[in-house]
Protein backbone atom coordinates (compact mmCIF):
# COMPACT_ATOMS: atom_id res chain seq x y z
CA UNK A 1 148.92 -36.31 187.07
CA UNK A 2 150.87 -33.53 184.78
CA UNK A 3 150.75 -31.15 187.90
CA UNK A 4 152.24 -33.83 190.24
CA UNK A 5 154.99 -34.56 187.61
CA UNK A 6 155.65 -30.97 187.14
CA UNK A 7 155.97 -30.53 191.13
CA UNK A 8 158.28 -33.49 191.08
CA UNK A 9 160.67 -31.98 188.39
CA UNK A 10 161.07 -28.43 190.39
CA UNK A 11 161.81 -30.11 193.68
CA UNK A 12 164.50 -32.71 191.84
CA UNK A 13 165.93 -29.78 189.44
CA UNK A 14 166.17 -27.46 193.03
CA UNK A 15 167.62 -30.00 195.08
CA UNK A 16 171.66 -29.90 195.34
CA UNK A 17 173.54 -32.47 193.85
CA UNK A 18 173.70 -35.86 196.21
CA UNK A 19 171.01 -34.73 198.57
CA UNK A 20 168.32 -37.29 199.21
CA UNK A 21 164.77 -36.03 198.61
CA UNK A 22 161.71 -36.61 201.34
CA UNK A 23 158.26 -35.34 201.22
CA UNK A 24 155.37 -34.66 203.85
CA UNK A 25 152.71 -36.09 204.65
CA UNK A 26 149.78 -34.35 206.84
CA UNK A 27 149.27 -34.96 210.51
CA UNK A 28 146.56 -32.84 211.19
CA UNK A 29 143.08 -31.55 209.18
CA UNK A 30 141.79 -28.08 210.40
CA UNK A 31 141.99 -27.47 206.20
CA UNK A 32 139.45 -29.40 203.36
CA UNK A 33 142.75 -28.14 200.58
CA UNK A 34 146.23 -30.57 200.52
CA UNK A 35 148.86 -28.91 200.22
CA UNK A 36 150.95 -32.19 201.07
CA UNK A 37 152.07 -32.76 197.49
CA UNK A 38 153.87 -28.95 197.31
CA UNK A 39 156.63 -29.67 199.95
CA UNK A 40 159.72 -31.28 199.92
CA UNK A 41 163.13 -30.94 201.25
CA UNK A 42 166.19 -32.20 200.43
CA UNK A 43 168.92 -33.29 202.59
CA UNK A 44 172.97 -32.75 201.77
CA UNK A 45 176.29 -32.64 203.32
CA UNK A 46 177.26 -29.20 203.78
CA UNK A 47 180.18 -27.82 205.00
CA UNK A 48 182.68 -29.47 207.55
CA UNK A 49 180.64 -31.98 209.54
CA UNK A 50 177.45 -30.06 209.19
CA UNK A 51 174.13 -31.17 206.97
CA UNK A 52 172.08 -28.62 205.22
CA UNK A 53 168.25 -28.99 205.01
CA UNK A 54 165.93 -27.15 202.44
CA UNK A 55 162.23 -26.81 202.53
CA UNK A 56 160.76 -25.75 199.28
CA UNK A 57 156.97 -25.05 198.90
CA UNK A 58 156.70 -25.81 195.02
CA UNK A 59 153.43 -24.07 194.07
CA UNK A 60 149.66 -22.75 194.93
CA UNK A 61 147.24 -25.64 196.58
CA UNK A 62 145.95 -27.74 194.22
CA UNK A 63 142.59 -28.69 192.92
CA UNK A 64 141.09 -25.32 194.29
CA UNK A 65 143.54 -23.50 192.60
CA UNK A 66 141.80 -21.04 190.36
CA UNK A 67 143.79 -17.95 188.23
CA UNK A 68 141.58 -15.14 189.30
CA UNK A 69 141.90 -16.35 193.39
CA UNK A 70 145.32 -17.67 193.82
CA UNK A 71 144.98 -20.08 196.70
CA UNK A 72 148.79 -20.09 198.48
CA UNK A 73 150.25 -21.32 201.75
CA UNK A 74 153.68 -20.58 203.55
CA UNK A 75 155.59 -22.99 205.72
CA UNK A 76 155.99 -20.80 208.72
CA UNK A 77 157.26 -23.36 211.21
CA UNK A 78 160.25 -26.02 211.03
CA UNK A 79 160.79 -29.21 213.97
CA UNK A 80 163.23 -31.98 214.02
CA UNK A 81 162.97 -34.81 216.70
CA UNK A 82 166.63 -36.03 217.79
CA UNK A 83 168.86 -37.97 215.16
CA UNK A 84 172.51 -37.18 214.92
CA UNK A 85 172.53 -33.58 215.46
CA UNK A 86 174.21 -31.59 217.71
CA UNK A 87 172.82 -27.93 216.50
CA UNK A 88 171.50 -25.05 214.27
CA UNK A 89 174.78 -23.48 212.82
CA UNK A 90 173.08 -21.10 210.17
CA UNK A 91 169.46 -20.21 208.57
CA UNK A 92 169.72 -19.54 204.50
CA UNK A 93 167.49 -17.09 204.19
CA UNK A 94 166.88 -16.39 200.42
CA UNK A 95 165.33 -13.13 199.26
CA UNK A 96 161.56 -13.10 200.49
CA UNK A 97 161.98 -15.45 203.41
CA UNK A 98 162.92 -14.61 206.84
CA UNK A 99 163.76 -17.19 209.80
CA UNK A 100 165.20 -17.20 212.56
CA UNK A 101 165.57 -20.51 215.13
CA UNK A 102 163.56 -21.34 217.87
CA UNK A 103 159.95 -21.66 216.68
CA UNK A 104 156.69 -20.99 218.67
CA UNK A 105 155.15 -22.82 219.51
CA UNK A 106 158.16 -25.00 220.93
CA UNK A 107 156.57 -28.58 219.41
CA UNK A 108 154.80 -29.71 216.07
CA UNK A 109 151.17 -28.97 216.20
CA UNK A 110 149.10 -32.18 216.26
CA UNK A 111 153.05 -33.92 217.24
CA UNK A 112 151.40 -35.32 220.44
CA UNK A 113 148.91 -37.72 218.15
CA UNK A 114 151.95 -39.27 216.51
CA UNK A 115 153.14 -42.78 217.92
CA UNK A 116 155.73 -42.29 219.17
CA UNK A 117 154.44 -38.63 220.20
CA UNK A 118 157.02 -35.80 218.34
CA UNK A 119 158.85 -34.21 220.92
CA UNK A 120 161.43 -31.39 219.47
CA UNK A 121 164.70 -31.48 220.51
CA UNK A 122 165.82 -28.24 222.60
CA UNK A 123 166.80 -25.57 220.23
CA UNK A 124 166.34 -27.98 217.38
CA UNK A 125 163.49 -25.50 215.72
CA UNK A 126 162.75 -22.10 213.48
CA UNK A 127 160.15 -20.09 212.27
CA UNK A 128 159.66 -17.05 209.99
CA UNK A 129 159.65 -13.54 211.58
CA UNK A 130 156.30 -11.17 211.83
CA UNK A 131 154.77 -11.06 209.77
CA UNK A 132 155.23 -15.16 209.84
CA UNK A 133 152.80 -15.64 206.51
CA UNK A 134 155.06 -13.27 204.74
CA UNK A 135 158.01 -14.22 205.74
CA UNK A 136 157.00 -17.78 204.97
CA UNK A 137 157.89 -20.03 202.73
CA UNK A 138 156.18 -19.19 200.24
CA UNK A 139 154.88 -21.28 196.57
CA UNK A 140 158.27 -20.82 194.68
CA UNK A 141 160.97 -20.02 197.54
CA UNK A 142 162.55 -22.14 200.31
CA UNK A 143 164.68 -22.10 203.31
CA UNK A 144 167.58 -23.52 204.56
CA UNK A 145 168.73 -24.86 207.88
CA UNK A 146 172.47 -25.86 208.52
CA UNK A 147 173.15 -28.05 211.08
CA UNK A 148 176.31 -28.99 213.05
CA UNK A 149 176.42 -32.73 213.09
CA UNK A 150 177.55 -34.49 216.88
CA UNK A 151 181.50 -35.69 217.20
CA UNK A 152 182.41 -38.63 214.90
CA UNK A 153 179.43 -38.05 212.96
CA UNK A 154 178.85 -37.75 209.30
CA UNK A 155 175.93 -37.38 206.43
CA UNK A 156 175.74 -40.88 206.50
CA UNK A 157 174.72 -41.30 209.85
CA UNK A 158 172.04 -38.40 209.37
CA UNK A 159 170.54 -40.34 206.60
CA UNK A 160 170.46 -43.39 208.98
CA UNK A 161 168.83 -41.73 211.50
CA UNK A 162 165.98 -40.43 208.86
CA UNK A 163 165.42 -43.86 208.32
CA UNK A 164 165.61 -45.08 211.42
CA UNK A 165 162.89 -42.01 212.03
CA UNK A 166 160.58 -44.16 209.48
CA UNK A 167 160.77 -47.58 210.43
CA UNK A 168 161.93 -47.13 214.79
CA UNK A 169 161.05 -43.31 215.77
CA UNK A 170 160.89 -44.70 219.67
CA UNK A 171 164.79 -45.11 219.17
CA UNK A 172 167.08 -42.58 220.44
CA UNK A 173 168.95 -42.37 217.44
CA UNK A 174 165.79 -41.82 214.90
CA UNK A 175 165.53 -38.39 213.37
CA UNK A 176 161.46 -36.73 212.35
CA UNK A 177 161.15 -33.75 210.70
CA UNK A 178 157.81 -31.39 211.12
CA UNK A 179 156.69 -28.31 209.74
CA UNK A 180 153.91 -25.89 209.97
CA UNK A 181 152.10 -24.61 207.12
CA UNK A 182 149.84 -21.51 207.41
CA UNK A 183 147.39 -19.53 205.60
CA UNK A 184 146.02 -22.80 203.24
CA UNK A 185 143.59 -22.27 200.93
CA UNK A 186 140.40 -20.36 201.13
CA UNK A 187 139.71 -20.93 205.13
CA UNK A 188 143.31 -19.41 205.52
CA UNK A 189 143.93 -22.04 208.32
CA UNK A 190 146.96 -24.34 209.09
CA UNK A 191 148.49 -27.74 209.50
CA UNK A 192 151.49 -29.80 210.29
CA UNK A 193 152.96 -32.10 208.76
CA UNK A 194 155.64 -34.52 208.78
CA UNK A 195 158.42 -35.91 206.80
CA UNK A 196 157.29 -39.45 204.57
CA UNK A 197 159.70 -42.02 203.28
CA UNK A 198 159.71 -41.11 199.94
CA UNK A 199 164.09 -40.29 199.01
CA UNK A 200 164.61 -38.47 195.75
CA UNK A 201 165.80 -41.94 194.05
CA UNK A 202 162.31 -43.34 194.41
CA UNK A 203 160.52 -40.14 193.71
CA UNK A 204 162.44 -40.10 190.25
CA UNK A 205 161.45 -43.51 189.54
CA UNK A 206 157.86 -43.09 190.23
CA UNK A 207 158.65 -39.71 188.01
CA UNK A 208 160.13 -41.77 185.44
CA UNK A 209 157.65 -44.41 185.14
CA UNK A 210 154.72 -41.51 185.17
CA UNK A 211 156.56 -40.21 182.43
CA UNK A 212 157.00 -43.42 180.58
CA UNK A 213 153.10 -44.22 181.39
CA UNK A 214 150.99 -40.51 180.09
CA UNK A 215 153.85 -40.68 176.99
CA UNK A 216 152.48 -44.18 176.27
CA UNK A 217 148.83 -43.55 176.76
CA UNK A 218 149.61 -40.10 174.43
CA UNK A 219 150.79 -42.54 171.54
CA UNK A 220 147.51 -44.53 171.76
């Protein structure tokens, strides 16, 4: 529980101010380690009618982790279905981390077992450079992806269409998000995963009541 509540502090302390939180949930299981609980991104108006999307990978995998074998993984792949976007504008690429758009492969891996089945939008994609595990998003760093938002459209309305994503992803206007992690645990293998309804504001009540809950039980 005090690693979980630790991984929830970096992502909320990284996140820019008024950005919405979501994390991922996995899609597919070619690895026995979760990694699930590691990623995040946040969401936040950016610019002049563009959005700004940032995938952190907040740590080593968890129960296997051990000092003397550091057990890592690297988001090396990055998917969005639809919503109200009209296009990649810029990659942030911090120091360490190298993307550039248009991912391969072109869809989510394990996307076609999802109901509805995740289809990326046309140029709606990145993924790091060769070497891809290096240039990764790595435990500790992140990347960015700014998008252009379509004509008479605003952060709202991106938000929305996350939403709408959760509850109606067979709608036109819904908005998924995938991603690609490689090089997990021991195996070294990969999976996708996909973005879970969990915003910030619920993530720092379930942090706050955590909180509240091991301080409690320490009193005892």
């Amino acid at each position: 529980m005090r690693k979980l509540i630790l991984i929830l502090i970096v992502c909320l302390i990284a996140a820019p101010t008024e950005a919405d939180l979501y994390s991922f949930a996995q899609i597919t299981n070619n690895t026995s380690t979760s990694v699930g609980a590691q990623l995040c991104v946040d969401v936040s108006s950016y610019g002049t009618n563009q959005v700004l999307f940032r995938f952190y990978n907040d740590g080593p995998a968890g129960s296997l982790y051990d000092v003397a074998v550091p057990i890592y993984s690297s988001i090396c792949d990055v998917y969005f279905d639809d919503g109200a976007l009209l296009g990649i504008a810029a990659i942030d690429n911090p120091t360490g981390v190298l993307f550039s758009q248009l991912a391969t492969p072109k869809n989510l891996c394990g996307g076609q077992n999802l109901s509805p089945p995740f289809e990326t939008t046309s140029g709606f994609s990145a993924d790091s450079d060769s070497p891809v595990q290096h240039n990764g998003v790595n435990p500790g760093e992140y990347v960015g992806i700014v998008f252009d938002l379509e004509p008479n459209k605003d952060f709202d309305d991106v938000i929305s269409a996350i939403n709408l994503g959760f509850s109606n992803p067979w709608l036109e206007d819904s908005l998924r998000i995938g991603i690609h992690v490689q090089a997990i645990g021991i195996s070294g293998n990969s999976d996708s995963f996909i973005m879970t309804p969990v915003p910030g504001a619920v993530i720092l009540g379930m942090l706050g009541l955590s909180v509240a809950g091991w301080k409690l039980r320490k009193s005892k």
